[in-house]
Protein backbone atom coordinates (compact mmCIF):
# COMPACT_ATOMS: atom_id res chain seq x y z
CA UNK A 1 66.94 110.76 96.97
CA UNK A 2 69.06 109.32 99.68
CA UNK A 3 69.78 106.27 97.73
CA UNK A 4 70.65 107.94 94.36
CA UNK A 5 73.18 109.81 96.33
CA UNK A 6 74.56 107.04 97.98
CA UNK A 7 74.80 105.32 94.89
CA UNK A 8 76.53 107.90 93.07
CA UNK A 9 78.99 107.96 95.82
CA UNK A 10 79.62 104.01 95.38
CA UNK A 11 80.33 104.89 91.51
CA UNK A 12 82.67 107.62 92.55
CA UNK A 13 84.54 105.21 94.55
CA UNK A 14 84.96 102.73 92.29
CA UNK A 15 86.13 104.55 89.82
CA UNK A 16 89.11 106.30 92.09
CA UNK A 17 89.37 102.54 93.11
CA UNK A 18 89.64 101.33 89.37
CA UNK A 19 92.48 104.01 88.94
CA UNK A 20 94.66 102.68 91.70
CA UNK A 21 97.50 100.33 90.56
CA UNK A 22 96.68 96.65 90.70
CA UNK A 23 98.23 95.24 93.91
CA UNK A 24 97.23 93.10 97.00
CA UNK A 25 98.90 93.32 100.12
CA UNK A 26 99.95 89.91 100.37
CA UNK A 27 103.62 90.03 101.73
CA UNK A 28 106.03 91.21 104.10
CA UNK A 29 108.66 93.60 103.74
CA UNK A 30 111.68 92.33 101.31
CA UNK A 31 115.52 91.73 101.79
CA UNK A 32 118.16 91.07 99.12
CA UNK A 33 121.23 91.95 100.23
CA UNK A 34 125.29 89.98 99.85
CA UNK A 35 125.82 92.09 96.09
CA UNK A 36 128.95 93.88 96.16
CA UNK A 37 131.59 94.67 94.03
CA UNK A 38 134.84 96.28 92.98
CA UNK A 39 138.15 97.37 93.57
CA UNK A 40 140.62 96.05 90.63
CA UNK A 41 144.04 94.58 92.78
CA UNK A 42 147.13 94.04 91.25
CA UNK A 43 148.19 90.49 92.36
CA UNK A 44 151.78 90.40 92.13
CA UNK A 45 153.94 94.57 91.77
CA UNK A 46 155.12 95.44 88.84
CA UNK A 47 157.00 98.92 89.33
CA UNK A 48 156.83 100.31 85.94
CA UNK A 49 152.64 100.13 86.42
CA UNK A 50 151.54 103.03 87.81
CA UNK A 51 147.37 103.75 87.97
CA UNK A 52 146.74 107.16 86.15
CA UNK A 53 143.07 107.57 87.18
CA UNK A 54 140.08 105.57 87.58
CA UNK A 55 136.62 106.88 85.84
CA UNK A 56 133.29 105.37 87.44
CA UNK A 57 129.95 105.05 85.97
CA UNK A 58 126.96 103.74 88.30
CA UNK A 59 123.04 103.56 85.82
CA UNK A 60 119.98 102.76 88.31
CA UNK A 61 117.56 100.96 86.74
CA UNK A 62 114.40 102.56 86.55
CA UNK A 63 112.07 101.38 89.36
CA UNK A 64 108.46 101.34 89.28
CA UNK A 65 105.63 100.49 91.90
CA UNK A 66 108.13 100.05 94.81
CA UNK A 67 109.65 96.78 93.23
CA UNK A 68 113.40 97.41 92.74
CA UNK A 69 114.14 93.95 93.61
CA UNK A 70 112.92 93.21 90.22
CA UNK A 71 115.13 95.36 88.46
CA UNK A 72 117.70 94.05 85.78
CA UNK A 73 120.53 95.28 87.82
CA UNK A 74 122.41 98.51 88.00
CA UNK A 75 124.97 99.16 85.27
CA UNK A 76 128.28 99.59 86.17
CA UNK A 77 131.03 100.75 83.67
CA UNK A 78 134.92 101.32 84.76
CA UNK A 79 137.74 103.03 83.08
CA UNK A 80 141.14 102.40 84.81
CA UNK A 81 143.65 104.35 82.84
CA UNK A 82 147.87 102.88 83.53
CA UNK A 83 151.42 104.20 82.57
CA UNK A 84 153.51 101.47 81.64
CA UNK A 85 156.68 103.49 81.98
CA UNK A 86 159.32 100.70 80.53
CA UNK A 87 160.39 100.24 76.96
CA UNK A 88 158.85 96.89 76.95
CA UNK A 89 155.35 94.74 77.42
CA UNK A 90 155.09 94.64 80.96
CA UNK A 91 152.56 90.70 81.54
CA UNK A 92 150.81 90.92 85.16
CA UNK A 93 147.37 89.40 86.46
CA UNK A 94 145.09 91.17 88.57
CA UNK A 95 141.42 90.33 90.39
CA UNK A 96 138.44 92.04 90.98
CA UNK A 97 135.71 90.86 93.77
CA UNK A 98 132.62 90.28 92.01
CA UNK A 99 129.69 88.91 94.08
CA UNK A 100 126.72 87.59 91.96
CA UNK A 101 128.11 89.70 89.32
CA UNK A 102 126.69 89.32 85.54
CA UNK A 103 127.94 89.71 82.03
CA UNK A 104 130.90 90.86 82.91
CA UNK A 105 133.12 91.75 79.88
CA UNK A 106 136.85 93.42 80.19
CA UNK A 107 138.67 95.00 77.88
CA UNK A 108 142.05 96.38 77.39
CA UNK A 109 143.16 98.57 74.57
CA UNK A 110 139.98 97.78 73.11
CA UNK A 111 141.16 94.00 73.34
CA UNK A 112 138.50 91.74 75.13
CA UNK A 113 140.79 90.06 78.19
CA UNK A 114 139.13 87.09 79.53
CA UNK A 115 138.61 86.14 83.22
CA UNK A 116 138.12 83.13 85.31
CA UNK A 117 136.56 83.03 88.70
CA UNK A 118 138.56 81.78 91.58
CA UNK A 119 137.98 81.73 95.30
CA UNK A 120 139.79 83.55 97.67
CA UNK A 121 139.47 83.31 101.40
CA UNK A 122 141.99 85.99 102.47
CA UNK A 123 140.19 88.49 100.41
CA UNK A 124 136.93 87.62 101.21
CA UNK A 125 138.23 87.83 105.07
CA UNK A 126 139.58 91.05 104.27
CA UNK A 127 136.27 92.12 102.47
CA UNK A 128 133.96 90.88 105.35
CA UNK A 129 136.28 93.36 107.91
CA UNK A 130 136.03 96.34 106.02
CA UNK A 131 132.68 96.26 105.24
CA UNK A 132 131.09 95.44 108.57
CA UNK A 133 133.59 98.30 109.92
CA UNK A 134 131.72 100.48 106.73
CA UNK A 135 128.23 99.88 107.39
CA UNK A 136 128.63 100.02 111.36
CA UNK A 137 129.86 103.45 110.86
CA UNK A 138 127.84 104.94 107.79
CA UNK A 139 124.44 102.36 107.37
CA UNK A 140 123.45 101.80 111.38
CA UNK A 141 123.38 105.40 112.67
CA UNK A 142 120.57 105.52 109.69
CA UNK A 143 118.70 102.50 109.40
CA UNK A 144 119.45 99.75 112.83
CA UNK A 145 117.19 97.05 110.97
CA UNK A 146 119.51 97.06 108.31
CA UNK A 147 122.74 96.48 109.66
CA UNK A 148 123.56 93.01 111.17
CA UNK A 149 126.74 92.12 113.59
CA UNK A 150 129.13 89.53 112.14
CA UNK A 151 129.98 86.99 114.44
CA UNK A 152 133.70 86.64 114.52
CA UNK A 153 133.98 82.48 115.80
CA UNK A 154 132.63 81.92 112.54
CA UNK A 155 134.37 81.01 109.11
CA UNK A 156 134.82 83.58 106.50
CA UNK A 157 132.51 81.78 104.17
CA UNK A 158 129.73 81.47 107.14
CA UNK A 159 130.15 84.87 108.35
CA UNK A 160 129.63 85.87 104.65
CA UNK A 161 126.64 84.13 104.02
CA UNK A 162 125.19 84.92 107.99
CA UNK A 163 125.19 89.00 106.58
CA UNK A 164 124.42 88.82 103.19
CA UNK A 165 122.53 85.39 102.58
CA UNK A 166 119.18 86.30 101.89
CA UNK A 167 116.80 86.26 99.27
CA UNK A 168 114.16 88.78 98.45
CA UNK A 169 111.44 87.18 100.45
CA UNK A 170 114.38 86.78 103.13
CA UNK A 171 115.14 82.87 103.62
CA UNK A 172 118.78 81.92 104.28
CA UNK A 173 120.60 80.96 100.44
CA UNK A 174 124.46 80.63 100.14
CA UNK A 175 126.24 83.67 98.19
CA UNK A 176 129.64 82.58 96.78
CA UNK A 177 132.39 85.27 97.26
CA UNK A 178 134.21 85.30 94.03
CA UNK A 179 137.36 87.07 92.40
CA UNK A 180 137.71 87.40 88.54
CA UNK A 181 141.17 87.13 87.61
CA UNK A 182 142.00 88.94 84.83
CA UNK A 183 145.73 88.16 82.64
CA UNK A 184 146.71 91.59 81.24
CA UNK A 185 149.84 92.86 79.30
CA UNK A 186 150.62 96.06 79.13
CA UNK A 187 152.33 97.93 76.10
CA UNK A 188 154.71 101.00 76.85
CA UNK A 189 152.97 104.33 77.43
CA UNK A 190 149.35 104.76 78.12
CA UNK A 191 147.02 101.91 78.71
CA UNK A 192 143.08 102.18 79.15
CA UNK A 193 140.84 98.84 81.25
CA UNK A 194 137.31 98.51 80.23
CA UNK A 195 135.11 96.59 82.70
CA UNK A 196 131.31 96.66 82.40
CA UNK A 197 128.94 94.20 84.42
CA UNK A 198 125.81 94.70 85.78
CA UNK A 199 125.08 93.90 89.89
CA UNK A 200 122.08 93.93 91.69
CA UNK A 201 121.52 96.68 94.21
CA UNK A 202 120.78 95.34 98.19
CA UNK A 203 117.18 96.03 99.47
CA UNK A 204 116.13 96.58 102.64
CA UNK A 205 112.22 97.13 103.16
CA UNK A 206 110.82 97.99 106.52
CA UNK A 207 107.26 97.79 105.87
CA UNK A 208 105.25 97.29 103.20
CA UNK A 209 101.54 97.98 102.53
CA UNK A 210 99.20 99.22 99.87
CA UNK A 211 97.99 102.29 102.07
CA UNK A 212 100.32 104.20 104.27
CA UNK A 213 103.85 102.82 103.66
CA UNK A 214 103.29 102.47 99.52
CA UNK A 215 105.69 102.36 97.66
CA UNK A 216 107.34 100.00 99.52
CA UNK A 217 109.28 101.71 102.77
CA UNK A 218 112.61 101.11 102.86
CA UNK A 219 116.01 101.98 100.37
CA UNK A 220 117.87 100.23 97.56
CA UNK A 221 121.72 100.65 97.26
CA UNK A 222 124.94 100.02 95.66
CA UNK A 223 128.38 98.93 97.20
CA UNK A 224 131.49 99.28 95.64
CA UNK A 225 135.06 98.39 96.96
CA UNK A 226 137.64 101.04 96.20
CA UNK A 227 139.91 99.93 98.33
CA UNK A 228 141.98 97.41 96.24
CA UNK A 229 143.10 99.52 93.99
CA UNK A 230 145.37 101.15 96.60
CA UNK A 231 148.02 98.13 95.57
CA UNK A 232 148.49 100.08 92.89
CA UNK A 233 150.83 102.82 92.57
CA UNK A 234 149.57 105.69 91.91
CA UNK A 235 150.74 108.23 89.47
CA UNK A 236 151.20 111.51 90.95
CA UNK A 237 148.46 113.54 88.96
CA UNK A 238 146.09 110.85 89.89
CA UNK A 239 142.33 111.02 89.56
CA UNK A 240 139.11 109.07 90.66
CA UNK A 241 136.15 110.44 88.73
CA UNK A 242 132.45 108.76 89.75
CA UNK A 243 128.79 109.67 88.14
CA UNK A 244 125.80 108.33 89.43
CA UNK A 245 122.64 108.32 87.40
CA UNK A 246 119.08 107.72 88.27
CA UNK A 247 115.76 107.62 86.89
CA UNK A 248 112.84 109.15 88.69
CA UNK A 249 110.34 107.24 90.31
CA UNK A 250 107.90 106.06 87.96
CA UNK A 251 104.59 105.84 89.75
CA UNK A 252 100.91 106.49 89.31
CA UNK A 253 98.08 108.78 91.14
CA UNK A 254 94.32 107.59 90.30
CA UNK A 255 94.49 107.85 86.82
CA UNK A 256 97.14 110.19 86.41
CA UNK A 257 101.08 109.03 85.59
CA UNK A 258 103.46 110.57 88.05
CA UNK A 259 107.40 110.82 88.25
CA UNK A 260 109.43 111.55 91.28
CA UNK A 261 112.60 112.82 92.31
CA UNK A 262 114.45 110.28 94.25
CA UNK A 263 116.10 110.83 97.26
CA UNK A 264 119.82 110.01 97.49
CA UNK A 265 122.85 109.69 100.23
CA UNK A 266 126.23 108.73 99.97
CA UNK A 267 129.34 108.50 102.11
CA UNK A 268 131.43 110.23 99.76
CA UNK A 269 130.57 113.89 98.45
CA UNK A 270 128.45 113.26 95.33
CA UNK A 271 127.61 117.12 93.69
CA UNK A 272 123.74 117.02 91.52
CA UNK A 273 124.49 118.02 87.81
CA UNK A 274 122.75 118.94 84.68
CA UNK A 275 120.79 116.23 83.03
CA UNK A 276 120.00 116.18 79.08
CA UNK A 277 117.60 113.29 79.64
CA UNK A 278 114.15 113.92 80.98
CA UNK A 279 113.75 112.57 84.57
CA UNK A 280 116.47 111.74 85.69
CA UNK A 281 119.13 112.95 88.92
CA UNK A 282 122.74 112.93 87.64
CA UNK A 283 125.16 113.07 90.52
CA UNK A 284 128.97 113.65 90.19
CA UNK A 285 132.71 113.73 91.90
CA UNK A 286 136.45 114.09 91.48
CA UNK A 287 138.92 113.30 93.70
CA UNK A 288 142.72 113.19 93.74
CA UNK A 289 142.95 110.40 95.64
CA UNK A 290 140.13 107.47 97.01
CA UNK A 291 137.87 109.18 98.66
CA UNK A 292 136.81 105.91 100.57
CA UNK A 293 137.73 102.39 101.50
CA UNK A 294 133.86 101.71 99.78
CA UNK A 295 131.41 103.62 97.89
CA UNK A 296 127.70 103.43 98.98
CA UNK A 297 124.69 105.41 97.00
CA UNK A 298 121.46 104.73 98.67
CA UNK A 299 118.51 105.50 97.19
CA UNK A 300 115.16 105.68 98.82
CA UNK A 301 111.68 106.38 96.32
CA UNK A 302 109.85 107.08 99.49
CA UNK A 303 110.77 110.43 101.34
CA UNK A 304 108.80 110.04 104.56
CA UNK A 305 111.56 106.56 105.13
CA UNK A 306 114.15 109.19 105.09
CA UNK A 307 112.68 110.59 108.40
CA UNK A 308 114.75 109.06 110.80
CA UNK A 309 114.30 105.03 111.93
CA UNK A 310 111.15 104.02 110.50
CA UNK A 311 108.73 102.73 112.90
């Protein structure tokens, strides 16, 4: 009798073992940080431009089984609206910081504008200052682990590479800072800037484990520079729209699909609105000026790594 019960209770647990997703334990936490982006700069004036507003769109990808580092990238899609308030085509080039950006496509008046990459040491100087100064002051009083100090008897390009050169199973690779230069002319009146590209979000995993701390402890993020486009001019009814949208967590209990709400932070004021599509968080803003030198959205799929430094 003993025996049939213990045998039914080795079925039993096989089965609930059966259900459980597919996955060994056979590697530490994950890093993949140095992806950033943004901030369209005007390279030489031009006082008839003035920058009417600037609309933001930020797509998560949809993550699944605490693996975002395999993710095709987040979507990003800008809409920089201008004034050109001569009689004439005003010609001017411009450059926008794009780190390990891809399939980036920009178009203006619904005219594709192509760009070239070019180094730049005085922005990426510039860059490096700002955002150490950002994520000393926003990412360290929430995750320590995360945040690394720059050391400043180093060379841009070292310094770069010392706080964002990783991979996701964390070995040292070389991330070249690069600027897109774009050539645009603008007619008189109103002038509208596409610019879509996808980027891949950092990652920062503290543990990792298939009981306990899974999915995968940690947060995934987004950086954008918003900064640059203060060499603008802005026009006095100026206004920086952003919407963030992201799907669910897509996970599994036993047998059983699952989909959970993700949990969100961001150093700007981000309001939750209405979604039409099924699981999915839509956050918005509107501002009348930059709200920010950068934009951060974290986004964690765990809510026990919310609770303070993980252990």
């Amino acid at each position: 009798m003993k025996a049939k019960r213990a045998g039914g209770w080795i079925l039993f647990a096989g089965l609930v073992l059966c259900g459980l997703p597919a996955r060994a334990n056979l590697r530490a936490p994950r890093r993949a940080d140095g992806y950033l982006s943004g901030g369209l700069r005007i390279i030489l004036p031009a006082g008839a431009i003035s920058l009417v507003r600037e609309d933001m769109r930020i797509v998560f990808p949809a993550f699944d089984s605490g693996t975002p580092y395999r993710d095709p990238g987040v979507s990003i899609e800008l809409v920089y609206v201008f004034a050109n308030g001569s009689d004439r085509d005003v010609a001017l080039s411009a450059q926008f910081i794009a780190v390990d950006v891809r399939n980036l496509e920009a178009r203006l008046n619904d005219a594709a504008v192509p760009s070239v990459a070019a180094a730049n040491d005085a922005e990426e100087a510039e860059c490096l200052s700002r955002l150490a100064d950002h994520r000393k002051a926003f990412l360290e009083p929430l995750y320590r682990p995360f945040f690394q100090a720059l050391k400043p008897e180093t060379s841009p390009a070292a310094r770069f590479s010392s706080i964002f050169g990783h991979t996701p199973l964390g070995e040292p690779t070389p991330l070249e800072f690069k600027t897109a230069v774009l050539d645009l002319n603008f007619r008189p009146g109103r002038n509208a800037l596409a610019i879509r590209y996808r980027q891949r979000p950092f990652v920062a995993e503290f543990r990792y484990g298939y009981f306990g701390a899974w999915p995968a402890r940690g947060f995934t993020g987004f950086d954008y520079l918003l900064y640059p486009a203060e060499s603008w001019a802005a026009a006095g009814n100026f206004r920086f729209t952003v919407t963030v949208e992201i799907p669910y967590y897509r996970g599994k209990f036993l047998f059983f699909p699952r989909w959970d709400a993700p949990q969100t932070k961001s150093n700007i004021e981000l309001r939750p609105v209405p979604s039409k599509l099924p699981h999915r968080r839509i956050l918005s803003g509107e501002f009348d000026r930059l709200p920010a030198d950068i934009l951060t959205v974290l986004v964690w799929f765990d809510s026990k790594a919310m609770n303070g430094l993980p252990n």
